[in-house]
Protein backbone atom coordinates (compact mmCIF):
# COMPACT_ATOMS: atom_id res chain seq x y z
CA UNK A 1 0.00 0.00 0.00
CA UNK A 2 2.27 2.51 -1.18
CA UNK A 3 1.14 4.11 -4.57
CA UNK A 4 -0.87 7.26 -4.77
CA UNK A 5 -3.93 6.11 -6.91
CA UNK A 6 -5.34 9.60 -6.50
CA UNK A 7 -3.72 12.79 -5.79
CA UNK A 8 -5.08 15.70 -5.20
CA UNK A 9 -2.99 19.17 -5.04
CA UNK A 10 -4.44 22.77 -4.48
CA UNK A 11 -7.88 21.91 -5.60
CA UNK A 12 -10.03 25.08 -5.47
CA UNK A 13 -14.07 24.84 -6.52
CA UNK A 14 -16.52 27.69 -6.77
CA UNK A 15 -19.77 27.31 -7.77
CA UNK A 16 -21.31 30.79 -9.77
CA UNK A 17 -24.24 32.07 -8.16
CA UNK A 18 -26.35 35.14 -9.90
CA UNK A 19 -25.96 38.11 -7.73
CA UNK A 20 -22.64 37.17 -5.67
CA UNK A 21 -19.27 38.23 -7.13
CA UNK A 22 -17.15 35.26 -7.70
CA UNK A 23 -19.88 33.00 -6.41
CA UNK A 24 -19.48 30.04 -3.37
CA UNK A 25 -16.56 29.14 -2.43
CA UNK A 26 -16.74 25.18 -1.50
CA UNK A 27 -13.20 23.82 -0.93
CA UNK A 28 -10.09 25.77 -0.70
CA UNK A 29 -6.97 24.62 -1.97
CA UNK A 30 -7.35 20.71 -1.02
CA UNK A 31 -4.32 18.71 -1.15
CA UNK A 32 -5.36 14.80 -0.47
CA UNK A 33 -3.45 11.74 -1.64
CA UNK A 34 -4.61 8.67 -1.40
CA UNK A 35 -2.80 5.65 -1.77
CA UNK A 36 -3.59 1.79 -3.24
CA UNK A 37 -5.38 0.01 -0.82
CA UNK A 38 -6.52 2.75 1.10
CA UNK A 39 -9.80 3.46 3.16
CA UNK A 40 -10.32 6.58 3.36
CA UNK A 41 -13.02 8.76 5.23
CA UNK A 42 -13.94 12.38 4.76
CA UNK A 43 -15.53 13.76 7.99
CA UNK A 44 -17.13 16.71 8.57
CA UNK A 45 -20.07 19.31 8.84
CA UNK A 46 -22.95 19.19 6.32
CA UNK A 47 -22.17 21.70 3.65
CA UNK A 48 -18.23 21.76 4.13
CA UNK A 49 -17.63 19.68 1.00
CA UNK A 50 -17.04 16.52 1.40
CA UNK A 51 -19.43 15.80 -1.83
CA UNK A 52 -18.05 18.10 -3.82
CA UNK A 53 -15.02 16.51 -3.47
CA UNK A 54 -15.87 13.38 -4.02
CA UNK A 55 -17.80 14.60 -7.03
CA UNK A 56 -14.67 16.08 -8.39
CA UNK A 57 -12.50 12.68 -8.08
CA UNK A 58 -15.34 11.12 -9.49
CA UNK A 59 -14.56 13.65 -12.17
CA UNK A 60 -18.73 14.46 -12.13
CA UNK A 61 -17.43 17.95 -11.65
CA UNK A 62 -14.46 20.16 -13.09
CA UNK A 63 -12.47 22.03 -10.28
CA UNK A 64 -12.17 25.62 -10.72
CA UNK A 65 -8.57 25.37 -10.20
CA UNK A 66 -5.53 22.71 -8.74
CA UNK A 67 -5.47 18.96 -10.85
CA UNK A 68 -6.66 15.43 -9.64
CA UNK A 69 -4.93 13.02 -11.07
CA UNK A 70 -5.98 9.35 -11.11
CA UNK A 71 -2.46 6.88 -11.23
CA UNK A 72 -0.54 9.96 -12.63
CA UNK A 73 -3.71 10.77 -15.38
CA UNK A 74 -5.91 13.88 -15.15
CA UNK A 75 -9.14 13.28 -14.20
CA UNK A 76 -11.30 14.70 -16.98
CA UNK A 77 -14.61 12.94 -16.04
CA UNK A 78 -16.37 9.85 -15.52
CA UNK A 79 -14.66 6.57 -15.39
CA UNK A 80 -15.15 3.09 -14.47
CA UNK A 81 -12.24 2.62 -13.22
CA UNK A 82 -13.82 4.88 -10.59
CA UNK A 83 -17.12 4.37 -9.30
CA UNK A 84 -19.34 5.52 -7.04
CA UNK A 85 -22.11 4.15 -4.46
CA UNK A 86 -24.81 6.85 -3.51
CA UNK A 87 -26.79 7.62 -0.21
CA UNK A 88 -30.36 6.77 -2.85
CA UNK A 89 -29.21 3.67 -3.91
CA UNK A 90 -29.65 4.88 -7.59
CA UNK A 91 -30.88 1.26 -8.99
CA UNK A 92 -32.59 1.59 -12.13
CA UNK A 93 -36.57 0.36 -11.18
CA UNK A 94 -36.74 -1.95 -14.11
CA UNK A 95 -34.36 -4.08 -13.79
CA UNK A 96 -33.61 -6.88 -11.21
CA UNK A 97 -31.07 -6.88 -9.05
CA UNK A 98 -28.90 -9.54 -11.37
CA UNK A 99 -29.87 -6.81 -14.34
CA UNK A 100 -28.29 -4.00 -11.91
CA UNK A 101 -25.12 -5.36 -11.18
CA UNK A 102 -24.55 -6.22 -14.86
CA UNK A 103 -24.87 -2.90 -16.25
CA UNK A 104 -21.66 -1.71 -15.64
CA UNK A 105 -19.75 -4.86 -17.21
CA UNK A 106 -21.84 -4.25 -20.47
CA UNK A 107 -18.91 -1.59 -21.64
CA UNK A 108 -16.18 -4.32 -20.91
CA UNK A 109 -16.90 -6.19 -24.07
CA UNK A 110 -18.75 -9.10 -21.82
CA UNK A 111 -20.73 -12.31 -23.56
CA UNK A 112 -24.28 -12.37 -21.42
CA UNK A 113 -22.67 -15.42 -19.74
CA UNK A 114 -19.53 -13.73 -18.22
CA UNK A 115 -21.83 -10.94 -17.22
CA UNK A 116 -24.35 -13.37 -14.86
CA UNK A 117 -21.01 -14.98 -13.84
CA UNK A 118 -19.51 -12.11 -12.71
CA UNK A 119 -22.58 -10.58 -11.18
CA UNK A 120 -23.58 -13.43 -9.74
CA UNK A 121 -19.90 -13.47 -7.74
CA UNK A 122 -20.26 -10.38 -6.42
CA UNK A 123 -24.37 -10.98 -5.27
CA UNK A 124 -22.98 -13.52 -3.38
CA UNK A 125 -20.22 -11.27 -1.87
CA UNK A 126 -22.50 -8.79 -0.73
CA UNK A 127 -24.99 -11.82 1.00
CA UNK A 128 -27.52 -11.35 -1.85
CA UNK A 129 -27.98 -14.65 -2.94
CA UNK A 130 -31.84 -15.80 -3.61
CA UNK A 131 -32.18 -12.34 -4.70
CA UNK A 132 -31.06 -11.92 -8.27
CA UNK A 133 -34.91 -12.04 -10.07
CA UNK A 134 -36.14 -8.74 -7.56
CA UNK A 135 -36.56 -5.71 -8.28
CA UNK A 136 -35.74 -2.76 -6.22
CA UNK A 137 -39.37 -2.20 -5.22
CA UNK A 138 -39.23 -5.88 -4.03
CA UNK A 139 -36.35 -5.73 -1.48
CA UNK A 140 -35.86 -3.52 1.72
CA UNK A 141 -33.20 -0.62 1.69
CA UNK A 142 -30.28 -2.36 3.34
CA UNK A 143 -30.22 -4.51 0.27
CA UNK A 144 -30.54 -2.01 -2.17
CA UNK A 145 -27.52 -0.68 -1.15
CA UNK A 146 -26.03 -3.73 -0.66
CA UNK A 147 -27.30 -4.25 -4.58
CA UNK A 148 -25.65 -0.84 -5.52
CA UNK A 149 -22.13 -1.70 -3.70
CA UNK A 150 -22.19 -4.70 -5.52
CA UNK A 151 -22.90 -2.95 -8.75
CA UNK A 152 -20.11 -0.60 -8.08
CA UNK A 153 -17.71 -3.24 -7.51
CA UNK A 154 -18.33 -5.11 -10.73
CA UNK A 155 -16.18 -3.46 -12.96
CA UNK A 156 -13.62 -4.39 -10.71
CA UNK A 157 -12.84 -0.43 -10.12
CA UNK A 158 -9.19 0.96 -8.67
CA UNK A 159 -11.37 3.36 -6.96
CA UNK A 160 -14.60 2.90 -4.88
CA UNK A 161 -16.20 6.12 -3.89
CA UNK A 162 -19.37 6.43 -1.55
CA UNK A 163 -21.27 9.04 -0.84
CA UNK A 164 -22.79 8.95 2.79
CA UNK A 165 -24.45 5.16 1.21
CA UNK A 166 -25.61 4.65 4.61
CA UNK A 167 -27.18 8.31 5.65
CA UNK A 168 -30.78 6.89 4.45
CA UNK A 169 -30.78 3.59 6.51
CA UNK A 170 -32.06 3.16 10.40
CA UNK A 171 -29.53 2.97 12.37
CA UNK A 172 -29.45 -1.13 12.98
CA UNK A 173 -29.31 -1.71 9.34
CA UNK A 174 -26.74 1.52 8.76
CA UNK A 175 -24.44 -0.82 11.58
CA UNK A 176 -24.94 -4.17 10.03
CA UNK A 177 -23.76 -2.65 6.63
CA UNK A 178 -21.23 -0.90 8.36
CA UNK A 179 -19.71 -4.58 9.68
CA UNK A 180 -20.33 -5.62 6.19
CA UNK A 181 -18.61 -3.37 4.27
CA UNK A 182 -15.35 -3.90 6.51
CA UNK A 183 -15.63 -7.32 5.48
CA UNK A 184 -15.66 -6.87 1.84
CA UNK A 185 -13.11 -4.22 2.10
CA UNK A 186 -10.85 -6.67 3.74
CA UNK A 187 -12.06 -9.52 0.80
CA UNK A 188 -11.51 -7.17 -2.04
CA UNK A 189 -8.82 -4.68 -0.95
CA UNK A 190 -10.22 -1.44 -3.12
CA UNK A 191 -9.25 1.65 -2.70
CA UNK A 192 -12.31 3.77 -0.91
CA UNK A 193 -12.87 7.22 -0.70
CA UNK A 194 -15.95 7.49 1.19
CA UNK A 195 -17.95 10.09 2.76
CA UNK A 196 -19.59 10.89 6.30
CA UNK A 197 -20.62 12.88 9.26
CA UNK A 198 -20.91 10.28 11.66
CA UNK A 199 -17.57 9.86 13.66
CA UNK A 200 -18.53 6.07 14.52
CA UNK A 201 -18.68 4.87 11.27
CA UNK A 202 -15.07 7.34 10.25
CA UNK A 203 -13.09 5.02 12.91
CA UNK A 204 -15.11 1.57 12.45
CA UNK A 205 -14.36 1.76 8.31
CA UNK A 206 -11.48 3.74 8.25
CA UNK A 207 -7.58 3.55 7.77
CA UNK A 208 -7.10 7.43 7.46
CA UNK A 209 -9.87 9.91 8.50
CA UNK A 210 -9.13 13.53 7.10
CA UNK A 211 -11.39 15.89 8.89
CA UNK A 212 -12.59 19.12 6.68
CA UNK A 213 -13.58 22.70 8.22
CA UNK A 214 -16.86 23.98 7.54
CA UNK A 215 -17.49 26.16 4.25
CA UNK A 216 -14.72 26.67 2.54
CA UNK A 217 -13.71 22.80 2.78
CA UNK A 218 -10.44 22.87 3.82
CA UNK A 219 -8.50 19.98 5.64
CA UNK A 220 -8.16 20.79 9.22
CA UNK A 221 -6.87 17.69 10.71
CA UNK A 222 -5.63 13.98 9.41
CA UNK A 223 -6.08 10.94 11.73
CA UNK A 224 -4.82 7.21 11.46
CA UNK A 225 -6.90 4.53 12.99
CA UNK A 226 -4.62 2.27 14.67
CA UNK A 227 -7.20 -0.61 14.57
CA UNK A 228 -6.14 -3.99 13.01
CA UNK A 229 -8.22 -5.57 11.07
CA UNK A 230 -10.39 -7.52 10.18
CA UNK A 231 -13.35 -5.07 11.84
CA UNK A 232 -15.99 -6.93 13.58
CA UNK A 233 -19.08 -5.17 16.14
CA UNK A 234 -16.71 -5.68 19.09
CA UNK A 235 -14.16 -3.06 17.86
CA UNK A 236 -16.59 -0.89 19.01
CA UNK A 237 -15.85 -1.55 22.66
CA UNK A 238 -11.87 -1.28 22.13
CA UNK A 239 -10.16 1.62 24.12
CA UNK A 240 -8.46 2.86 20.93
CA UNK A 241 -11.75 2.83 19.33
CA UNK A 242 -13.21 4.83 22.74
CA UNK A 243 -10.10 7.54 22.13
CA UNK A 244 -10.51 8.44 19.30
CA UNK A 245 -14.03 8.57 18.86
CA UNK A 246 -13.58 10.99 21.63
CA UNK A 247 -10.90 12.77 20.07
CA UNK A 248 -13.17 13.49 16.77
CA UNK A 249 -15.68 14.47 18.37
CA UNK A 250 -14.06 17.46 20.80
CA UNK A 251 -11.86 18.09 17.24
CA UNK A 252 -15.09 18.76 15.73
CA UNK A 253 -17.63 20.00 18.15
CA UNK A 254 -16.61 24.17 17.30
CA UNK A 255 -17.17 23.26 13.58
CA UNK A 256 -20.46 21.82 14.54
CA UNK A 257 -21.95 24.15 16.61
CA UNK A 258 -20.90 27.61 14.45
CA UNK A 259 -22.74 25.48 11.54
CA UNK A 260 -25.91 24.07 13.44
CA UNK A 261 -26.19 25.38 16.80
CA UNK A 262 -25.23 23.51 20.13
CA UNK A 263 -28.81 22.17 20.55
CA UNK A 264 -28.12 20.20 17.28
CA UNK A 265 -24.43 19.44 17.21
CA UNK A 266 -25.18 17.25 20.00
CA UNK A 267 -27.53 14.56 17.45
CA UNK A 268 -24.44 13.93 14.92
C-alpha cells in the first residue's frame, strides 16, 4: 500500500451564483493523496464539502482550479475505473437486481454469460444470494444498497467512492452494513474514498480519517486509525476505538456548533 492512486494538489471549486461576485466558495486549496489500498473517510459538517469533493475525483465535476490526477492521469470525467455508491441507492426500477449489477460490465466487451457470472460473484459477496430475479421495489433498503455496492464493484474499479451510502438507513441496518462493508473491504482490498458525518462509522471503516472545516472545505486535521483488522461489532468496545471517537468528536464539536447550533451538534 504505497502508490498514490489519487492525488489531489491545491484543488479550489466555486460554484457561480447570480448576484454574488465570484460565487461560493466550497473547498479551498485541497491537497489529499490517497494511496492503493486505502480506506479513506472524509468527515465533517454538512455543507463543508465533502461531496463536492468526491464529485470532483469522481470527475462528475471540473475544479475551478488545482489537478486530480488518477495513477498519474488527469481526471477529466467519468470513469469506471472509478465508481461511485450513492446515499439513494440509484438502482434503475426496471431491472432486477442480477440486471443492476450487470450494467456496468456491459462496456467491458462481456458475452451475457460472463456478465451473470460475474454478477452473480459479487451478489454472493455482498450476501444477496436468492435475490437476483427482484426488483428494487421488491427488497428492503439495506439490500438495495447492498445491490448498488455490488454494482459498483463489478467493474472491478481501482477506486470505490461512496457518498454517505448509509445516511438513508435506520440505524441497525446503517451498523450491520457498516460490519459488512469492513468485510468486503478486507475480501476485495479497493481503494475507498468514502464520505460521512458520523464519527462512529469514520473510525469503524477507516484507515485514514481527514477531517474538513466547515465552508470553505479545507483539511483541518488527518487521523490514522490504529485498529487492526479484520473489523468486527466488538471493535466498538476497544479503548483505541473509545479515544478516538472521543478525540473526533471534541476536534469537531466548534465546527459543529458555528454550523448548526449547540442544541443540534449534539444529534451527529
Amino acid at each position: 500500500m504505497t502508490a498514490s492512486q489519487l492525488s489531489i494538489a491545491g484543488l479550489i471549486k466555486r460554484f457561480p451564483v447570480r448576484g454574488t461576485q465570484g460565487g461560493i466558495l466550497a473547498l479551498d486549496g485541497i491537497d489529499l493523496e490517497v494511496k492503493a489500498g486505502e480506506f479513506v473517510l472524509l468527515l465533517g459538517p454538512s455543507g463543508c464539502g465533502k461531496s463536492t469533493l468526491l464529485n470532483v475525483a469522481a470527475g462528475f465535476l471540473k475544479p475551478t482550479s488545482g489537478q486530480v490526477l488518477h495513477e498519474g492521469q488527469p481526471v477529466v470525467g467519468p470513469d469506471r475505473r472509478r465508481t461511485v455508491v450513492f446515499q439513494d441507492y440509484a438502482l434503475f426500477p426496471w431491472m432486477t437486481v442480477q440486471q443492476n449489477v450487470e450494467f456496468g460490465l456491459k462496456t467491458q466487451g462481456m458475452s451475457a454469460e460472463e456478465r451473470a457470472a460475474v454478477a452473480c460473484s459479487f451478489i454472493e459477496l455482498v450476501r444477496l444470494s436468492g435475490f437476483e430475479d427482484r426488483f428494487p421495489h421488491e427488497i428492503s433498503g439495506g439490500m438495495k444498497q447492498r445491490a448498488a455496492l455490488a454494482r459498483a464493484l463489478a467493474p472491478n474499479p481501482d477506486i470505490l467512492l461512496m457518498d454517505e451510502p448509509f445516511g438513508a438507513l435506520d440505524a441497525q441496518t446503517r451498523v450491520l452494513l457498516q460490519e459488512e462493508v469492513a468485510r468486503i473491504s478486507a475480501e476485495t482490498a479497493n481503494t475507498v474514498l468514502f464520505v460521512t458525518h458520523s464519527i462512529e462509522e469514520a473510525v469503524f471503516l477507516g484507515d485514514r480519517i481527514v477531517v474538513m472545516s466547515a465552508r470553505p472545505g479545507r483539511i483541518r486535521a488527518e487521523y490514522q486509525v490504529a485498529i487492526g483488522r479484520p473489523r468486527t461489532a466488538e471493535v466498538r468496545s476497544f479503548p483505541e476505538f473509545i479515544h478516538l471517537t472521543q478525540e473526533l468528536w471534541h476536534t469537531l464539536k466548534p465546527e459543529w456548533q458555528d454550523d448548526r447550533g449547540p442544541a443540534d451538534a449534539a444529534e451527529t
